[in-house]
PDB file of N, CA and C in Angstrom:
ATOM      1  N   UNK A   1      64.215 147.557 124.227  1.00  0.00           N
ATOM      2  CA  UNK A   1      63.763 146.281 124.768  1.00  0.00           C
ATOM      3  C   UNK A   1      64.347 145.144 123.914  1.00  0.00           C
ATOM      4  N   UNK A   2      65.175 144.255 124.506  1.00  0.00           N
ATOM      5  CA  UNK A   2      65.334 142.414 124.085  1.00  0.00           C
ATOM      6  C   UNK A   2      64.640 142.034 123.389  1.00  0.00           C
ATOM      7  N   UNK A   3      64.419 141.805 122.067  1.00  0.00           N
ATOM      8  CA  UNK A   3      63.491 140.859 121.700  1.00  0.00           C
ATOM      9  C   UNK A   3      64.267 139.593 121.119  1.00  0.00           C
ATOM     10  N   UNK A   4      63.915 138.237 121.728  1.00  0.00           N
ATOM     11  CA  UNK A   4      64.730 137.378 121.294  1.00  0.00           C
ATOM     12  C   UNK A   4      63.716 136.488 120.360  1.00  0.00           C
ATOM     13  N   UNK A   5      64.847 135.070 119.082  1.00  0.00           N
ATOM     14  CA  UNK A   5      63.937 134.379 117.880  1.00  0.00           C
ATOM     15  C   UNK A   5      62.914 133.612 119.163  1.00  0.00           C
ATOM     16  N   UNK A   6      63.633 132.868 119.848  1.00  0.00           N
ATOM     17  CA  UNK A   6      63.225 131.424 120.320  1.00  0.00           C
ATOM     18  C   UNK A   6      62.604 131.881 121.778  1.00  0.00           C
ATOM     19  N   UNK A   7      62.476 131.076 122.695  1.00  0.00           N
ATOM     20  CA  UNK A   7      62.285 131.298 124.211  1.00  0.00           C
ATOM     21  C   UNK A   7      62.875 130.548 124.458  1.00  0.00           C
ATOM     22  N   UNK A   8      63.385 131.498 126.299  1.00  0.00           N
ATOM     23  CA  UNK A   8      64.222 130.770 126.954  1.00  0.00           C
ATOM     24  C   UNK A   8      63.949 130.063 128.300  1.00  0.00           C
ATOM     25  N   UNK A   9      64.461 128.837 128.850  1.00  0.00           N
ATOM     26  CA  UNK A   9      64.124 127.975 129.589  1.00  0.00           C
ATOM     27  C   UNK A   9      65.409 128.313 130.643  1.00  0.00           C
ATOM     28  N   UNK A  10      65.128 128.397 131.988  1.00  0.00           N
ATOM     29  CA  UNK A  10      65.979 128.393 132.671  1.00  0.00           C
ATOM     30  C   UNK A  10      66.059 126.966 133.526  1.00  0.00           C
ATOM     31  N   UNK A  11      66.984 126.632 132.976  1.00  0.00           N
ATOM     32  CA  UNK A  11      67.750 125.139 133.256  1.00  0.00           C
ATOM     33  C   UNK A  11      68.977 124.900 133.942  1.00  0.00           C
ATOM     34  N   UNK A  12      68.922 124.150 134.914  1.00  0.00           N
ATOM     35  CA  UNK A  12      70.511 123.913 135.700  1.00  0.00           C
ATOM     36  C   UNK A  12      70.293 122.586 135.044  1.00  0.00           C
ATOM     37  N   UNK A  13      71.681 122.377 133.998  1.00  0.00           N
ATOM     38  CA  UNK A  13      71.943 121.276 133.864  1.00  0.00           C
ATOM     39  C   UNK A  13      73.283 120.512 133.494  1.00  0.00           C
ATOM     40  N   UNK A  14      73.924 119.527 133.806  1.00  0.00           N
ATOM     41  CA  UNK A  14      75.101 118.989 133.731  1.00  0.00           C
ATOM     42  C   UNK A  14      75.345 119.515 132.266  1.00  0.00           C
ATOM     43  N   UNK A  15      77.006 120.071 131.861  1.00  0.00           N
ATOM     44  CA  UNK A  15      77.199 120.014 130.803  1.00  0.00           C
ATOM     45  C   UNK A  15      78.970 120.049 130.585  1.00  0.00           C
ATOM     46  N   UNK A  16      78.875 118.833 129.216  1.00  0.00           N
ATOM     47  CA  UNK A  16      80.628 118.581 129.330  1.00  0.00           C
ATOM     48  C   UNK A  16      80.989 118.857 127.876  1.00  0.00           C
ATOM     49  N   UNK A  17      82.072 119.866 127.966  1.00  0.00           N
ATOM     50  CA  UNK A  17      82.258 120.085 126.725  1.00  0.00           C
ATOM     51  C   UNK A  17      83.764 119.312 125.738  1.00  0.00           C
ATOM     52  N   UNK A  18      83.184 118.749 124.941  1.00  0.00           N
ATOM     53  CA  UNK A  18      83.861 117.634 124.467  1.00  0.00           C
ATOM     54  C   UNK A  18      84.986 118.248 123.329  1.00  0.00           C
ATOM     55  N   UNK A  19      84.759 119.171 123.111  1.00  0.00           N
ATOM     56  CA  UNK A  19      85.751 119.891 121.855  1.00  0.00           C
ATOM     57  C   UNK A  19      85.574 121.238 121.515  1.00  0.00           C
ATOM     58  N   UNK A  20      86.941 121.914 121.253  1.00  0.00           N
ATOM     59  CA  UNK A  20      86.624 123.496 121.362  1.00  0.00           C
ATOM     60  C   UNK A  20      87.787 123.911 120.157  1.00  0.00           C
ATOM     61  N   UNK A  21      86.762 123.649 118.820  1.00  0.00           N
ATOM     62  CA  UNK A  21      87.543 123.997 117.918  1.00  0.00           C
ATOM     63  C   UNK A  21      87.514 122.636 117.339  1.00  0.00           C
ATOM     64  N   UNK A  22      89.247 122.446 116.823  1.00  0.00           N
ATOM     65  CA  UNK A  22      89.969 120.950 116.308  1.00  0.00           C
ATOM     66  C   UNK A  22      90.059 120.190 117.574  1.00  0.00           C
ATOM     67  N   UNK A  23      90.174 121.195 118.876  1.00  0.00           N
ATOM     68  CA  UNK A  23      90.735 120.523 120.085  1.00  0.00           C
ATOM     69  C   UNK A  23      89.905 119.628 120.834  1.00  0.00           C
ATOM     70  N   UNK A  24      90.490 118.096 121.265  1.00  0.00           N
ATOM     71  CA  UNK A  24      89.513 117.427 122.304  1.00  0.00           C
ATOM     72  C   UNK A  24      89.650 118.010 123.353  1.00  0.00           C
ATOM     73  N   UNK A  25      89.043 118.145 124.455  1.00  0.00           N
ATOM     74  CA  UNK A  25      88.813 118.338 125.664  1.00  0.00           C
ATOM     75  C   UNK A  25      87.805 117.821 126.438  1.00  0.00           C
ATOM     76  N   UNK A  26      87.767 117.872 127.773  1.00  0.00           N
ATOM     77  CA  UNK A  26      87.257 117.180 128.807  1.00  0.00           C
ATOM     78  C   UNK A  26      86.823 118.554 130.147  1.00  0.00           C
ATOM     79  N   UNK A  27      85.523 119.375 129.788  1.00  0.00           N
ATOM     80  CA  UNK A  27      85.500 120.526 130.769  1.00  0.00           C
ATOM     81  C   UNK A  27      84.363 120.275 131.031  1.00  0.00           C
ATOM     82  N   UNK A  28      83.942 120.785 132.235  1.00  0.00           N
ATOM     83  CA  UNK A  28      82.609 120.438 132.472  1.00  0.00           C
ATOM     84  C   UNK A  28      81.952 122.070 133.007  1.00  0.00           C
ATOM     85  N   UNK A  29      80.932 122.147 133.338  1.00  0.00           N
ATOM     86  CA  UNK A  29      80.030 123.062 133.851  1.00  0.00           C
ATOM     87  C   UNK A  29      78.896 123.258 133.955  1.00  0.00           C
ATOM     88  N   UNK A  30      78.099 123.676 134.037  1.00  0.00           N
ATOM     89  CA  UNK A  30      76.487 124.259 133.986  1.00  0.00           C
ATOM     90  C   UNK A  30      75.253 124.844 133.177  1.00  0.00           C
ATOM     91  N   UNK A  31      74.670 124.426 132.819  1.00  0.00           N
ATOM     92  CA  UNK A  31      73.520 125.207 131.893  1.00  0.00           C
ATOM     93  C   UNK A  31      72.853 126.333 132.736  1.00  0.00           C
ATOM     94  N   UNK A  32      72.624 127.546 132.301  1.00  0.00           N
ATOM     95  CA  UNK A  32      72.074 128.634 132.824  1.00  0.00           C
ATOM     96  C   UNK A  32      70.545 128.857 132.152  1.00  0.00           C
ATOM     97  N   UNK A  33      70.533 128.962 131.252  1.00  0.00           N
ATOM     98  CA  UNK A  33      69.309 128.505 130.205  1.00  0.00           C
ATOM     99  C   UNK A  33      69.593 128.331 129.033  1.00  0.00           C
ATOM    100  N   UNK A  34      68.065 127.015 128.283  1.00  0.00           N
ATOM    101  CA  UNK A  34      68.702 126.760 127.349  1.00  0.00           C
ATOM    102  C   UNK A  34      67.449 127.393 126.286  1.00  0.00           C
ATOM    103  N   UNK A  35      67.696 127.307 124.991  1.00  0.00           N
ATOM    104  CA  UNK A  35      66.853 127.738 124.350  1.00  0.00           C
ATOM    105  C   UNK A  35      66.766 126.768 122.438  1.00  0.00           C
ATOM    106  N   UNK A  36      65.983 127.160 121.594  1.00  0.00           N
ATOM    107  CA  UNK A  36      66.023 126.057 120.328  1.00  0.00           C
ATOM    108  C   UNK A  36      67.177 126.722 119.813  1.00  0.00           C
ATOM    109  N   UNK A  37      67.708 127.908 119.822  1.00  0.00           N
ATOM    110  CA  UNK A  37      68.868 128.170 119.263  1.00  0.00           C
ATOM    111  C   UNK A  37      70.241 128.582 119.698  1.00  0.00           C
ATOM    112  N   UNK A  38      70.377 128.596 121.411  1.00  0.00           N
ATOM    113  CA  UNK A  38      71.710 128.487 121.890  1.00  0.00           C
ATOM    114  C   UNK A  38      72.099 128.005 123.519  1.00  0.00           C
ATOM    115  N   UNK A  39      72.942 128.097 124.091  1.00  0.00           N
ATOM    116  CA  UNK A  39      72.772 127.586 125.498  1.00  0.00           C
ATOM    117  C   UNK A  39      73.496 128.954 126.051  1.00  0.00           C
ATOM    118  N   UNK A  40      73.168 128.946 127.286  1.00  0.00           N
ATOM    119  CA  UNK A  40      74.139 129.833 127.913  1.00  0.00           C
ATOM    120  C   UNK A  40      74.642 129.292 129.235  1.00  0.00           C
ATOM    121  N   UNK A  41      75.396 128.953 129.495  1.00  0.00           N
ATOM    122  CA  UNK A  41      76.589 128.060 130.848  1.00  0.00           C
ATOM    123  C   UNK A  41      77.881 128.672 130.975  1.00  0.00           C
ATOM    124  N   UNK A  42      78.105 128.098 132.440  1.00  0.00           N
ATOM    125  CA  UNK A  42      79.505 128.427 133.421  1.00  0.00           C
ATOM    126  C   UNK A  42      80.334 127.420 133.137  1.00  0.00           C
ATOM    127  N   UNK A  43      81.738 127.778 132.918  1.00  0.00           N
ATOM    128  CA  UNK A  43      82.736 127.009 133.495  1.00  0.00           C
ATOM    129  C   UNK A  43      83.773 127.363 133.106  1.00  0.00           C
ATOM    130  N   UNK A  44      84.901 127.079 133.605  1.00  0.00           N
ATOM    131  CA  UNK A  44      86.050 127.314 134.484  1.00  0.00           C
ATOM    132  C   UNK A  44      87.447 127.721 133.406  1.00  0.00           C
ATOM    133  N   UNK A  45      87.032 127.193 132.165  1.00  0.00           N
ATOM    134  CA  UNK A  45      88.142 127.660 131.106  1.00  0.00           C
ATOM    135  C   UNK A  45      87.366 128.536 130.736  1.00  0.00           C
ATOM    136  N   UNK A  46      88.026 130.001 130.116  1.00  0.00           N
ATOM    137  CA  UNK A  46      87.478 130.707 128.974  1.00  0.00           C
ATOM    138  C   UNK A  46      87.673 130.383 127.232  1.00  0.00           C
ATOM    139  N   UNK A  47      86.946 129.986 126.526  1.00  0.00           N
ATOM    140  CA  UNK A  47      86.914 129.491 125.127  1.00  0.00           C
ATOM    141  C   UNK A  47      87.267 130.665 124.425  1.00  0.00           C
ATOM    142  N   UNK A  48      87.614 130.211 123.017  1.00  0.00           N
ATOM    143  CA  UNK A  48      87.691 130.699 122.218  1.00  0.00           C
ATOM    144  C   UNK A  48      86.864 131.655 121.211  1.00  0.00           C
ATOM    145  N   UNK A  49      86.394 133.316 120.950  1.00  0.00           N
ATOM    146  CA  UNK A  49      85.564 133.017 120.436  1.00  0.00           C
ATOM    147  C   UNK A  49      84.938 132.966 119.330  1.00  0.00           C
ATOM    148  N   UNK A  50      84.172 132.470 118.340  1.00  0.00           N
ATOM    149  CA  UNK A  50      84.036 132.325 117.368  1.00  0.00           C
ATOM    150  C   UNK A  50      84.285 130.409 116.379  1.00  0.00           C
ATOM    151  N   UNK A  51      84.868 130.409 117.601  1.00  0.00           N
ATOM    152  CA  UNK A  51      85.175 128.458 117.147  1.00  0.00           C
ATOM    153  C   UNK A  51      84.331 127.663 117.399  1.00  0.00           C
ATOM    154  N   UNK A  52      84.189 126.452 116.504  1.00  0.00           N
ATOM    155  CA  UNK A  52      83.017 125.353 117.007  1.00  0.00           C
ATOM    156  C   UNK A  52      83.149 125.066 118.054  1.00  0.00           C
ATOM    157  N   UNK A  53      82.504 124.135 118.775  1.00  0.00           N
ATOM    158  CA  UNK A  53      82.115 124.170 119.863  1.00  0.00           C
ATOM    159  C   UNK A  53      80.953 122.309 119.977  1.00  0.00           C
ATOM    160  N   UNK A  54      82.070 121.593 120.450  1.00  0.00           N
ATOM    161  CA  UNK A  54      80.997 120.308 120.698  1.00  0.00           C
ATOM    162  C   UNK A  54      80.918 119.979 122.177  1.00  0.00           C
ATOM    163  N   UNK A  55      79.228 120.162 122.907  1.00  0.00           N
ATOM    164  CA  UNK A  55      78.973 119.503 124.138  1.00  0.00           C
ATOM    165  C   UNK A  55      77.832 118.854 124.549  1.00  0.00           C
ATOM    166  N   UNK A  56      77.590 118.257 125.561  1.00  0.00           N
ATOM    167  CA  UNK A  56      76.937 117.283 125.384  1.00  0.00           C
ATOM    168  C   UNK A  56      76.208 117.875 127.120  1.00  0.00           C
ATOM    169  N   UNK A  57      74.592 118.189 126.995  1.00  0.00           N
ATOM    170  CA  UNK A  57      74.088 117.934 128.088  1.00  0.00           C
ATOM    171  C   UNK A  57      73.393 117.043 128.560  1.00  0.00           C
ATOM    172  N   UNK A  58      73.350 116.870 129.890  1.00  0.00           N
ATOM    173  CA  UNK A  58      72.510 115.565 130.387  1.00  0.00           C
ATOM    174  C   UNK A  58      71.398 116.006 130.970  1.00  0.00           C
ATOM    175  N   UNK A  59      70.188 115.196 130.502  1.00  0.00           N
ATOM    176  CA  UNK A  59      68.852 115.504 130.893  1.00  0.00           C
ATOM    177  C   UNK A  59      68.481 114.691 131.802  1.00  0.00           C
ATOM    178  N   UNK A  60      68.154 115.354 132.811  1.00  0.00           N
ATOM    179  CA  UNK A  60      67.797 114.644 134.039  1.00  0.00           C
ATOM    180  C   UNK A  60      66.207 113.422 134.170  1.00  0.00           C
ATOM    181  N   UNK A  61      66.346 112.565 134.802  1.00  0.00           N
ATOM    182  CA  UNK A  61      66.244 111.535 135.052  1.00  0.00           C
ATOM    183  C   UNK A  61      66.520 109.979 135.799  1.00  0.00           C
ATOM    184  N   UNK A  62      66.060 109.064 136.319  1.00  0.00           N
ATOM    185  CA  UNK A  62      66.727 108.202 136.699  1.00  0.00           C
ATOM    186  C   UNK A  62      67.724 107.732 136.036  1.00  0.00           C
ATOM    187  N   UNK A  63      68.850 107.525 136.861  1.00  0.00           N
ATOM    188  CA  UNK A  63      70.228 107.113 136.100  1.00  0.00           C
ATOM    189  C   UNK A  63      69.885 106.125 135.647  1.00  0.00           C
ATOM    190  N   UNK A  64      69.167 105.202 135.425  1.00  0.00           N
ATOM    191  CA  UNK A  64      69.269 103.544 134.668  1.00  0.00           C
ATOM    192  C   UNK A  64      68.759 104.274 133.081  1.00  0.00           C
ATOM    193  N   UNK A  65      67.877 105.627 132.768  1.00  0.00           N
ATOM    194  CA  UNK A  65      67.481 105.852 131.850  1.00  0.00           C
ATOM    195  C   UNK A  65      67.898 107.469 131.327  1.00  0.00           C
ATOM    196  N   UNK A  66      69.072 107.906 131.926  1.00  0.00           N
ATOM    197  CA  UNK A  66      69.585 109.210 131.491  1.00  0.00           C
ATOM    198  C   UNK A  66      69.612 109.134 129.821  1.00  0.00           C
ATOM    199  N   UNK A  67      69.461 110.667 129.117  1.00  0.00           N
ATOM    200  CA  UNK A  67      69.609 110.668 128.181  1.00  0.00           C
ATOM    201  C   UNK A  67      70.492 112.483 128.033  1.00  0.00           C
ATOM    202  N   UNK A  68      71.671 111.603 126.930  1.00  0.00           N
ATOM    203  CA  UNK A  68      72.274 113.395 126.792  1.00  0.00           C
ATOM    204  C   UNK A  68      72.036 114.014 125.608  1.00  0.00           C
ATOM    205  N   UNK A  69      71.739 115.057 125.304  1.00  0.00           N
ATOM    206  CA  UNK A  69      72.200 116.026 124.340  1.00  0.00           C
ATOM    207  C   UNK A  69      73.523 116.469 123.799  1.00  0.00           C
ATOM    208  N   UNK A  70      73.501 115.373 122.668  1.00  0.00           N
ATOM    209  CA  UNK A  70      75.104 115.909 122.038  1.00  0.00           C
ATOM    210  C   UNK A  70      74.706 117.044 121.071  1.00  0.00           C
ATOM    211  N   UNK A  71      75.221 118.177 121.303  1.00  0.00           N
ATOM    212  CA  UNK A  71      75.431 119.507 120.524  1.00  0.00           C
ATOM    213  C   UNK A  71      76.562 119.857 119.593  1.00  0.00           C
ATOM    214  N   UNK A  72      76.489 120.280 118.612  1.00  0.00           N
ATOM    215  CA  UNK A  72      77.365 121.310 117.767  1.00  0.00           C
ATOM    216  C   UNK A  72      77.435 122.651 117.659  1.00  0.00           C
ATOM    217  N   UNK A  73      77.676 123.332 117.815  1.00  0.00           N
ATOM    218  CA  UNK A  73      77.640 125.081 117.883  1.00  0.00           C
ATOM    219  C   UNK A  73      78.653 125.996 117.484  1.00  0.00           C
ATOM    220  N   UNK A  74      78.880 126.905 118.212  1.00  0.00           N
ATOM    221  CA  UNK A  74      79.815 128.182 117.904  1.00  0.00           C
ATOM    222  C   UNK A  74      80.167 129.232 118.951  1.00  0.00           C
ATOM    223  N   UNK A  75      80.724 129.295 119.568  1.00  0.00           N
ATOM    224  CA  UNK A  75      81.337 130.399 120.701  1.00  0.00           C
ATOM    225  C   UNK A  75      80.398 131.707 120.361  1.00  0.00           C
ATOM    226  N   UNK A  76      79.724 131.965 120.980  1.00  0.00           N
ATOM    227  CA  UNK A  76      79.312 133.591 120.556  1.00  0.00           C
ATOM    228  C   UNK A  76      79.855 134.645 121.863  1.00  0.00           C
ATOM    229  N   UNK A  77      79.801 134.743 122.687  1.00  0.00           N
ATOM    230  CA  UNK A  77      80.697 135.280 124.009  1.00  0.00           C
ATOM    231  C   UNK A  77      81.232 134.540 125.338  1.00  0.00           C
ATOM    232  N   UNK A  78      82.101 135.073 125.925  1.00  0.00           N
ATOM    233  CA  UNK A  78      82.472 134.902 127.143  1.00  0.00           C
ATOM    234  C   UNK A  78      82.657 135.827 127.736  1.00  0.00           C
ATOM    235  N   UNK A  79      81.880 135.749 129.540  1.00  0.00           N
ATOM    236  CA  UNK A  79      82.403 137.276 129.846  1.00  0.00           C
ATOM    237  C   UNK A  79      83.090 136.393 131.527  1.00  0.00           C
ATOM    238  N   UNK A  80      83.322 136.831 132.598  1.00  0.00           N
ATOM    239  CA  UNK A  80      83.664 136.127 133.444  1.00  0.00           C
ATOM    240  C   UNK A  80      82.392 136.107 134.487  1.00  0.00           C
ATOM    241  N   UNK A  81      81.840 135.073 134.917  1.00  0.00           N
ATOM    242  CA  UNK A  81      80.420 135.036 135.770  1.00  0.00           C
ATOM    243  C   UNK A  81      80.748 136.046 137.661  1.00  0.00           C
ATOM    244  N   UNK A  82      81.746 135.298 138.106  1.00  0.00           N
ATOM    245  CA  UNK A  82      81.459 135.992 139.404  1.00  0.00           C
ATOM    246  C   UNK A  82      83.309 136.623 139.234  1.00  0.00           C
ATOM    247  N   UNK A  83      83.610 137.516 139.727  1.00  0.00           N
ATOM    248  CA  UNK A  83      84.950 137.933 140.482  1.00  0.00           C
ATOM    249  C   UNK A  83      85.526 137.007 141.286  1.00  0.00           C
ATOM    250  N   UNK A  84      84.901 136.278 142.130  1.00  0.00           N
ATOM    251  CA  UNK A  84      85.307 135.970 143.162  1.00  0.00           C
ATOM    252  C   UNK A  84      85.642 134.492 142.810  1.00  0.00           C
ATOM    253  N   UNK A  85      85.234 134.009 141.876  1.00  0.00           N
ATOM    254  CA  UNK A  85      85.646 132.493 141.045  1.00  0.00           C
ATOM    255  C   UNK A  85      86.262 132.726 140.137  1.00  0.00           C
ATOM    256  N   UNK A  86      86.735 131.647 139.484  1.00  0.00           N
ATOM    257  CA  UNK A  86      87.706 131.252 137.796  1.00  0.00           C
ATOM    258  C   UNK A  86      86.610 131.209 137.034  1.00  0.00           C
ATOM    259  N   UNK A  87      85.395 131.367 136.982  1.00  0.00           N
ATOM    260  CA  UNK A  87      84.431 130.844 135.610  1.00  0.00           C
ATOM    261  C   UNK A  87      83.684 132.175 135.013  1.00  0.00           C
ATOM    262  N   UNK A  88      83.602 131.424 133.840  1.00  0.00           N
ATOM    263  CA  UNK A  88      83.091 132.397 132.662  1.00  0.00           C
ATOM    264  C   UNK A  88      81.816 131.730 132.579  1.00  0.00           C
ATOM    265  N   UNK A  89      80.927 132.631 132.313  1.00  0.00           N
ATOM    266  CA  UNK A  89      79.290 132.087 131.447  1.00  0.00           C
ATOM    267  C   UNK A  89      79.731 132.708 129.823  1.00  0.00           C
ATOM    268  N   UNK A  90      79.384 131.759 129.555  1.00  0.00           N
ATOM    269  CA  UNK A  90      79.495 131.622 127.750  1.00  0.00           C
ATOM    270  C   UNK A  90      78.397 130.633 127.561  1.00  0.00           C
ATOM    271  N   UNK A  91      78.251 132.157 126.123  1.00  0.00           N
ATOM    272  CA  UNK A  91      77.013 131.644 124.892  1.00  0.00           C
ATOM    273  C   UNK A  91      77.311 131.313 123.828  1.00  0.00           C
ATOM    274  N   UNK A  92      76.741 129.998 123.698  1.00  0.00           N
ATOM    275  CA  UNK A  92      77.004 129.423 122.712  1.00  0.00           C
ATOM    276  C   UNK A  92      75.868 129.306 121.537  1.00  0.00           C
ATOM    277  N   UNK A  93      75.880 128.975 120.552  1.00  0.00           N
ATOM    278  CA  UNK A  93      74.683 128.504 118.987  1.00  0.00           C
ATOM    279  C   UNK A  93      74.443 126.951 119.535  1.00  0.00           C
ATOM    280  N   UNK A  94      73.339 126.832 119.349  1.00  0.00           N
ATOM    281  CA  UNK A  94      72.902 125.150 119.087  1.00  0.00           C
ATOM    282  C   UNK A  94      72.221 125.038 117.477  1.00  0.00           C
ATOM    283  N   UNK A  95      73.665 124.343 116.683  1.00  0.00           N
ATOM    284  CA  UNK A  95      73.648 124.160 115.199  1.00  0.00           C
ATOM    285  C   UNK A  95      72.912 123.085 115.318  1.00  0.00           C
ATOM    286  N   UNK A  96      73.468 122.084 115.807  1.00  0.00           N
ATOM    287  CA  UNK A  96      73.109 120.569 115.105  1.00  0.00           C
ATOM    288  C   UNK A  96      73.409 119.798 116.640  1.00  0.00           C
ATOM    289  N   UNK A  97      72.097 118.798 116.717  1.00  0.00           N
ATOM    290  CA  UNK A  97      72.088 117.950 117.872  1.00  0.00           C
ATOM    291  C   UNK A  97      71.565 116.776 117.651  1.00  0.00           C
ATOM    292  N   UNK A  98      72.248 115.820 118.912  1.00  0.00           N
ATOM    293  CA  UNK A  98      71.632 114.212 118.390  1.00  0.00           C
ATOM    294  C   UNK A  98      71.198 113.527 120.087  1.00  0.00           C
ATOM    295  N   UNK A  99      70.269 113.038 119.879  1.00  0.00           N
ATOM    296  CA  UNK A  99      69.931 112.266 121.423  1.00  0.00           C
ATOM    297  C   UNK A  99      70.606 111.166 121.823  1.00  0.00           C
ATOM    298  N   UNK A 100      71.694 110.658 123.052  1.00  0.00           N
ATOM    299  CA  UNK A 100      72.556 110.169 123.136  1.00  0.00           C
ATOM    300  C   UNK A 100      71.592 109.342 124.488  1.00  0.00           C
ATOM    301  N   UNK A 101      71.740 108.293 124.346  1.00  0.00           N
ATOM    302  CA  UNK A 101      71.604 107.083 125.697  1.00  0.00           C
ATOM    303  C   UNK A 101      72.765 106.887 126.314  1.00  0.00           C
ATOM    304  N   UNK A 102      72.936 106.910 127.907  1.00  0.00           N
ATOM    305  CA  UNK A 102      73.836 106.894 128.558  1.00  0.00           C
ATOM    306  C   UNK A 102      74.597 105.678 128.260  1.00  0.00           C
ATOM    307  N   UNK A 103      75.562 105.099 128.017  1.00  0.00           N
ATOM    308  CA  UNK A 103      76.457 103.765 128.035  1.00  0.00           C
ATOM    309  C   UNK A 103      76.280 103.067 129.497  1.00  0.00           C
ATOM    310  N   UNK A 104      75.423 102.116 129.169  1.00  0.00           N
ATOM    311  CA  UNK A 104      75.259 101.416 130.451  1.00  0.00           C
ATOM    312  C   UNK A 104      76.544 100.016 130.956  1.00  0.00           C
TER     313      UNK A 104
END
């Protein structure tokens, strides 16, 4: 039997990943669930694994008062989500985070 540290929240939520490694980037995808110590989400590149990892989710709300989650982490897997698409679900660590106000 699974026994996991934290609990997990199953969350669909916007998520853009801003750097993978040294590298900037601009990818976006999905939260699958999140938890106090990692996320697990879809999208369309497969990462690297074992490299940092900076992204930023958005917590839902009225757009005049969105707020995101900027994250720091670490690649822990990628496997590919469906056959029939390009995307991977990858788990990531949530090291270090800061609460971000949308730029109005």
């Amino acid at each position: 039997m699974e026994q996991r540290r934290s609990r997990r929240f199953t969350l669909r939520l916007p998520i853009a990943i801003t750097r993978n490694g040294t590298e900037r980037i601009k990818r976006s995808g999905l939260t699958k669930d999140i938890s106090s110590g990692g996320v697990l989400f879809t999208a369309e590149n497969e990462p690297e694994i074992g490299v940092s990892i900076e992204y930023v989710i958005t917590l839902g709300g009225p757009s005049d008062q969105s707020v995101s989650l900027r994250c720091i982490g670490k690649v822990l897997r990628a496997n590919p989500s469906d056959p029939a698409e390009s995307a991977y679900e990858i788990a990531a660590t949530l090291e270090r985070y800061e609460f971000v106000r949308s730029e109005e």
